[in-house]
C-alpha atoms as a PDB file:
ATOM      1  CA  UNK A   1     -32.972 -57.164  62.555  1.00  0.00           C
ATOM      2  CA  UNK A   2     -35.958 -56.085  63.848  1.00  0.00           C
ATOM      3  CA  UNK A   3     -39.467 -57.579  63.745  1.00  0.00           C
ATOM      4  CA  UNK A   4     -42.820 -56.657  63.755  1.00  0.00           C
ATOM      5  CA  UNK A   5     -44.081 -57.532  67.156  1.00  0.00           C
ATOM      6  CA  UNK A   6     -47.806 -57.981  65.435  1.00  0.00           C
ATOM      7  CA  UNK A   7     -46.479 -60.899  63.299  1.00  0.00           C
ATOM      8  CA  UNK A   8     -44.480 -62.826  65.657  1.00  0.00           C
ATOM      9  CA  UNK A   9     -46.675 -64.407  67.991  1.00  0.00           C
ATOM     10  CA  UNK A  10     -48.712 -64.687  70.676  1.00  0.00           C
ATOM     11  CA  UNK A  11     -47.509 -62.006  73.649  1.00  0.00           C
ATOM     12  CA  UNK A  12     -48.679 -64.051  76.273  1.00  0.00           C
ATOM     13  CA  UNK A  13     -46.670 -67.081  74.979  1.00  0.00           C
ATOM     14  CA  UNK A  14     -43.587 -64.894  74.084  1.00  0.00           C
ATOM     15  CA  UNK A  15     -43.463 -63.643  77.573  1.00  0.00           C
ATOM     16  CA  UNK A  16     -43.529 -66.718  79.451  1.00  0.00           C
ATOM     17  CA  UNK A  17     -40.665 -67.974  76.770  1.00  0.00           C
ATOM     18  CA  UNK A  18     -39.029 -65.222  77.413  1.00  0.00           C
ATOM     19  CA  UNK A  19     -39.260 -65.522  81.400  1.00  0.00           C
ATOM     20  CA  UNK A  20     -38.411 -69.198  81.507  1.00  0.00           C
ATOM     21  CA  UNK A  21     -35.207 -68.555  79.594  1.00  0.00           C
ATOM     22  CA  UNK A  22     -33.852 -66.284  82.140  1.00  0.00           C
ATOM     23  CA  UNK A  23     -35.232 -68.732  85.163  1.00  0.00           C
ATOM     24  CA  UNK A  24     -33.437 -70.885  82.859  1.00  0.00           C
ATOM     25  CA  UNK A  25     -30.083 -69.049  82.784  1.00  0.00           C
ATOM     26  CA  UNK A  26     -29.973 -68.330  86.349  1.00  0.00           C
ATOM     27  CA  UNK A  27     -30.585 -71.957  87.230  1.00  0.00           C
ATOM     28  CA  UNK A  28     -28.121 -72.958  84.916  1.00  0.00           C
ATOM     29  CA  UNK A  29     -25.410 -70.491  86.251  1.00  0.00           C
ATOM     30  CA  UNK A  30     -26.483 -71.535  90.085  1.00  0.00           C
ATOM     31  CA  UNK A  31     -25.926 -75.098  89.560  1.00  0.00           C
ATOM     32  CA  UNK A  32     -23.125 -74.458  86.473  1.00  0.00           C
ATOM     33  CA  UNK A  33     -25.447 -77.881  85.485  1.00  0.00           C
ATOM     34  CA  UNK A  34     -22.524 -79.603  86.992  1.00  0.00           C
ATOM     35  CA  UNK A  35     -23.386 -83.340  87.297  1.00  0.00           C
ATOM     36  CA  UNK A  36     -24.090 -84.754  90.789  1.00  0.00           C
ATOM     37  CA  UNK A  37     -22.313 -86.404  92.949  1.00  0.00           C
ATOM     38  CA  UNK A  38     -18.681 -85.506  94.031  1.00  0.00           C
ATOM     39  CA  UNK A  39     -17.829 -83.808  90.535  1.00  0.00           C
ATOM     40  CA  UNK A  40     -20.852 -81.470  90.895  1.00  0.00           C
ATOM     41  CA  UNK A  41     -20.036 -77.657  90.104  1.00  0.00           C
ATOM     42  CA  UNK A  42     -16.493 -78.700  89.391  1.00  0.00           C
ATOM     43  CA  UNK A  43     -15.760 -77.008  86.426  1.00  0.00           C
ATOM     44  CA  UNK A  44     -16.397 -74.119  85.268  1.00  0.00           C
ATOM     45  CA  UNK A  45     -18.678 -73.446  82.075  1.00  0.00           C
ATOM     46  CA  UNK A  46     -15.278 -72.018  80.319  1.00  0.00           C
ATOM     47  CA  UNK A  47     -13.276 -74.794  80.806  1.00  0.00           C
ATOM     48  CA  UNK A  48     -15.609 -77.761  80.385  1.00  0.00           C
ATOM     49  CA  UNK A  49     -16.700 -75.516  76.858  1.00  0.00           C
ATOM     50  CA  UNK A  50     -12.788 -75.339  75.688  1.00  0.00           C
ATOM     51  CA  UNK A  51     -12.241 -79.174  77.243  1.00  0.00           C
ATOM     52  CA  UNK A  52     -14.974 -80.152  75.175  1.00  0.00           C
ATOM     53  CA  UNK A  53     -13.665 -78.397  71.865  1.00  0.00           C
ATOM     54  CA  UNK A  54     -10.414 -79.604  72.040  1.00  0.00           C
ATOM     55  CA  UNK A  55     -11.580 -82.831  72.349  1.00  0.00           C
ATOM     56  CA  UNK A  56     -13.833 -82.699  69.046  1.00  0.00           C
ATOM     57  CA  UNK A  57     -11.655 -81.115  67.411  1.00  0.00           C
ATOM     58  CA  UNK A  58      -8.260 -82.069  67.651  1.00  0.00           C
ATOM     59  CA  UNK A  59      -5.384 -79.906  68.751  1.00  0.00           C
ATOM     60  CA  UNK A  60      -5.418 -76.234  67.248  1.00  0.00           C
ATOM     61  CA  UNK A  61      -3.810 -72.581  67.815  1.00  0.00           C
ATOM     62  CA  UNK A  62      -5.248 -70.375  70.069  1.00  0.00           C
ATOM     63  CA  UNK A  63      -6.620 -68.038  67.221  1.00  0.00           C
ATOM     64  CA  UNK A  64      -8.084 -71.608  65.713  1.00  0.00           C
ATOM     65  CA  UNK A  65      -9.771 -72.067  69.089  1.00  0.00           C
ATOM     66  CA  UNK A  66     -11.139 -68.574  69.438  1.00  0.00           C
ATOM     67  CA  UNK A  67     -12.504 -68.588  66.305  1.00  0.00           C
ATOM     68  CA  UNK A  68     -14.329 -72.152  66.626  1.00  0.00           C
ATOM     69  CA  UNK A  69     -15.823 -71.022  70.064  1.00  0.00           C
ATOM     70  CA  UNK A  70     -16.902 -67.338  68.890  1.00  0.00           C
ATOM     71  CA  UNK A  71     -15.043 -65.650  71.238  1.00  0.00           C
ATOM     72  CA  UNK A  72     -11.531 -63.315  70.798  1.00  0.00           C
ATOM     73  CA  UNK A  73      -7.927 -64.670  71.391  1.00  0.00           C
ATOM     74  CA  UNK A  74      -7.726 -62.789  74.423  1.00  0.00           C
ATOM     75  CA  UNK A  75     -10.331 -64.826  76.401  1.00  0.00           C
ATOM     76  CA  UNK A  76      -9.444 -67.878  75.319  1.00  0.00           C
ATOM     77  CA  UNK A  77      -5.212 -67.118  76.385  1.00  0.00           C
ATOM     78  CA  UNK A  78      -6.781 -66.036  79.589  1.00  0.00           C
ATOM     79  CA  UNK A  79      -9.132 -68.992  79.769  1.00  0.00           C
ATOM     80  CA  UNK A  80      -6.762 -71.562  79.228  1.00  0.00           C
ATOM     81  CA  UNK A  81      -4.002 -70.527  81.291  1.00  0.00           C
ATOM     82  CA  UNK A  82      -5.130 -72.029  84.886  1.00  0.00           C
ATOM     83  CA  UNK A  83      -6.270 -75.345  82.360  1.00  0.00           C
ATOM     84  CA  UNK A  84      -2.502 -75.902  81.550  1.00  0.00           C
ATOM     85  CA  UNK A  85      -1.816 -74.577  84.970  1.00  0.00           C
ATOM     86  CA  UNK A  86      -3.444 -77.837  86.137  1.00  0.00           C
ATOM     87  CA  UNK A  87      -2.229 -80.404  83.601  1.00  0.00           C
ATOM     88  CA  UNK A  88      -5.956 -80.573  81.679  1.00  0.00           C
ATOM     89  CA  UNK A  89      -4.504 -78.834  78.878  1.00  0.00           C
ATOM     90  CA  UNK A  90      -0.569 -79.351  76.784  1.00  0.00           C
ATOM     91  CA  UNK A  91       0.656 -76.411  75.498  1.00  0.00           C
ATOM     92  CA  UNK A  92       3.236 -77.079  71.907  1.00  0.00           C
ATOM     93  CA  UNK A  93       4.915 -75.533  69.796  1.00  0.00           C
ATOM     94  CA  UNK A  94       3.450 -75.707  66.806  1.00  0.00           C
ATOM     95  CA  UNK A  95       5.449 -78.236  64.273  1.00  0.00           C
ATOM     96  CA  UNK A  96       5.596 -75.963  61.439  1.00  0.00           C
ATOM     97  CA  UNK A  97       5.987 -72.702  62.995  1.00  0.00           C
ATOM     98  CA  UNK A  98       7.796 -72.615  66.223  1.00  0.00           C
ATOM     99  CA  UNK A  99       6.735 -69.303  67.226  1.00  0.00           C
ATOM    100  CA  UNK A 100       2.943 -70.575  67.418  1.00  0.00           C
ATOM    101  CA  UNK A 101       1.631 -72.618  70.540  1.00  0.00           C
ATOM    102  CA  UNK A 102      -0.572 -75.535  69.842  1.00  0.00           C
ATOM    103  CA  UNK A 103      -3.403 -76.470  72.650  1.00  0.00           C
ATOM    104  CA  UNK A 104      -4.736 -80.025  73.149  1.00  0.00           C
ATOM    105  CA  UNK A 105      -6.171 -81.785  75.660  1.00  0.00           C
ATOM    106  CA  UNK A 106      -3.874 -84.036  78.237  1.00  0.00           C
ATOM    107  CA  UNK A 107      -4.667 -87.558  79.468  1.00  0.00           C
ATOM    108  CA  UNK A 108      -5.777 -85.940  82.788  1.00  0.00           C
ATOM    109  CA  UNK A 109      -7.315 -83.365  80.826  1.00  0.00           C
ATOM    110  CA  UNK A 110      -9.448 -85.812  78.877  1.00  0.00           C
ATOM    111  CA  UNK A 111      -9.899 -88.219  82.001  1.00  0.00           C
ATOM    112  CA  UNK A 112     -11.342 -85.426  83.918  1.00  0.00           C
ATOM    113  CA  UNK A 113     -13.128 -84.380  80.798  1.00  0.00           C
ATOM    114  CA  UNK A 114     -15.111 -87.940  80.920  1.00  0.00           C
ATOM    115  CA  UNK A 115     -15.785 -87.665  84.512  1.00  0.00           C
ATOM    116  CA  UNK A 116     -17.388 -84.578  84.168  1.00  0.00           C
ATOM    117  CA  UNK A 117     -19.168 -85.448  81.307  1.00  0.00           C
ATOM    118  CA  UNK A 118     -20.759 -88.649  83.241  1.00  0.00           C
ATOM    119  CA  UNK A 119     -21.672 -86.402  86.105  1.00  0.00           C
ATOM    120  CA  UNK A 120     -23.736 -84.239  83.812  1.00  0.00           C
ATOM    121  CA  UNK A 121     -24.973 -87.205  81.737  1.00  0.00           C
ATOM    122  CA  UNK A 122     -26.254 -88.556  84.870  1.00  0.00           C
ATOM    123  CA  UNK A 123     -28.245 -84.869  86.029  1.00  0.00           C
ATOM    124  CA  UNK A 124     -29.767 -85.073  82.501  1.00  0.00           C
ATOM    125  CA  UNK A 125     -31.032 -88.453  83.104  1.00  0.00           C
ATOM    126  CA  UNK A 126     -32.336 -87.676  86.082  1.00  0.00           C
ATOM    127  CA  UNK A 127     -33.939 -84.293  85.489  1.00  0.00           C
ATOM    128  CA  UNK A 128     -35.470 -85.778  82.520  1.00  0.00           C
ATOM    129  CA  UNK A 129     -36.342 -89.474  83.832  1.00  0.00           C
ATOM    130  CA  UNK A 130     -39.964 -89.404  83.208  1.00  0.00           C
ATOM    131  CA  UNK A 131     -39.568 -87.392  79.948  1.00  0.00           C
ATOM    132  CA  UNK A 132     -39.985 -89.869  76.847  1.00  0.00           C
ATOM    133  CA  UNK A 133     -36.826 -90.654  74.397  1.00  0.00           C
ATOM    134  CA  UNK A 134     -39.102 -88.327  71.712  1.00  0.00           C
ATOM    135  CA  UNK A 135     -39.534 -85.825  74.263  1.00  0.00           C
ATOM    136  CA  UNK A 136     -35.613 -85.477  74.782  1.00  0.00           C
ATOM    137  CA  UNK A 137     -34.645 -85.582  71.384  1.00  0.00           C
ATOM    138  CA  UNK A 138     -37.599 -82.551  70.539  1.00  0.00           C
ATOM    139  CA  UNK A 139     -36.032 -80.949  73.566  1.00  0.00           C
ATOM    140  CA  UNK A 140     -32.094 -81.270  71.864  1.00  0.00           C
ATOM    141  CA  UNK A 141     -33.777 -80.348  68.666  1.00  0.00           C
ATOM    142  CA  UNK A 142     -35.456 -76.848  70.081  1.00  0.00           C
ATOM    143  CA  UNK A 143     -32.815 -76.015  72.090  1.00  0.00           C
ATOM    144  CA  UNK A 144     -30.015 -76.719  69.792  1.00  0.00           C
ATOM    145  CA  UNK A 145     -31.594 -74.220  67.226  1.00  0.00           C
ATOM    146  CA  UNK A 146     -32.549 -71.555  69.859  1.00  0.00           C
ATOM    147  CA  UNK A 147     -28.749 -71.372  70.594  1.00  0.00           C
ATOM    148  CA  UNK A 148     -27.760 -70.995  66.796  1.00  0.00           C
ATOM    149  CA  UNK A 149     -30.482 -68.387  66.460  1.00  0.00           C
ATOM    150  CA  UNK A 150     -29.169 -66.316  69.799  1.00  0.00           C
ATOM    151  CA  UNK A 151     -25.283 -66.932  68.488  1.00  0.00           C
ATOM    152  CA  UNK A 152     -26.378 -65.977  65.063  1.00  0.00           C
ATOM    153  CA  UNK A 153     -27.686 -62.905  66.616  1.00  0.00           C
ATOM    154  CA  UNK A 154     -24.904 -62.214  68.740  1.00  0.00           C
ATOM    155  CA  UNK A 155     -22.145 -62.629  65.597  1.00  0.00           C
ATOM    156  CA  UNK A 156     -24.407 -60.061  63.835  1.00  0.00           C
ATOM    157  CA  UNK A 157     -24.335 -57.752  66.022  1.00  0.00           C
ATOM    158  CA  UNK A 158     -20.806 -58.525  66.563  1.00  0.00           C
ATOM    159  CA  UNK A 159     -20.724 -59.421  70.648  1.00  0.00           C
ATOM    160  CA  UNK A 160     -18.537 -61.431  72.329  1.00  0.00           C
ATOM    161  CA  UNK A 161     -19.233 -64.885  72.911  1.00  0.00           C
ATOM    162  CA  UNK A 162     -20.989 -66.046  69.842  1.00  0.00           C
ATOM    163  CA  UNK A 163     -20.043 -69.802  70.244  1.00  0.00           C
ATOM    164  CA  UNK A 164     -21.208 -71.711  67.870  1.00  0.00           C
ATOM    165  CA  UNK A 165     -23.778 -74.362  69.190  1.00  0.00           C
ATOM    166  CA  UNK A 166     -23.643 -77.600  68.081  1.00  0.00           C
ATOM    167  CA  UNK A 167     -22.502 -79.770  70.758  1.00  0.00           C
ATOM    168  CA  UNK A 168     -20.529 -76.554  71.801  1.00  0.00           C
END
């Protein structure tokens, strides 16, 4: 889909959006926005993004997964592996069909789940201290819907890791 430059906006404004993103993005990926304090940077955007699905969502297949996060069987398989390697993640049979395997979380998957999920609670808190509650929420809001416009974008055109935002 391709727009008329003309119509869209204000250059200026588009290219600073555009350049903050990727300062964005490489901040992001320096600092994995891992929390602070001793769980800082200590998980990687792949697990704590399947940790956190599981846990919304229940236990599922691995092609159940895949397609909730956007991405192919493959990855996920690959993805998971060192996460059951560790204990974060069970893997089942599934109850109806043997053959199938059935991921959920573990109790020291979702206990380490919760710690990391403090950690980063607390870096939002504090990179955002002096921000007000309306500020935040405007901030959720925008960024929320820029990720379902860039996933949208990235299904169409039918690249890997269209995840699906919302609370991804």
């Amino acid at each position: 889909m391709s727009m008329d430059m003309s119509t869209v906006g204000d250059p200026g404004l588009l290219d600073t959006l555009q350049h903050e993103v990727a300062v964005f993005a490489r901040r992001a990926e320096q600092t994995r926005l891992g929390g602070v304090g001793q769980v800082r940077n200590s998980m990687d955007r792949a697990a704590y993004l399947l940790l956190n699905r599981l846990d919304k969502e229940g236990p599922m297949g691995v092609k159940a997964l895949a397609a909730s996060m956007g991405i192919d069987s493959s990855t996920v398989t690959r993805q998971v592996a060192p996460l059951v390697d560790t204990g974060l993640v069970k893997r089942t049979s599934h109850p109806e069909d043997g053959r199938a395997v059935v991921l959920q979380l573990s109790p020291r998957g979702q206990a380490r789940l919760e710690e990391v999920r403090s950690s980063r609670r607390q870096l939002m808190a504090e990179l955002t201290h002096d921000w007000a509650p309306e500020e935040r929420e405007t901030f959720c809001t925008l960024l929320m819907r820029f990720n379902t416009a860039l996933s949208a974008r990235t299904s169409a055109q039918g690249l890997p890791g269209a995840e699906p935002s919302p609370q991804s």
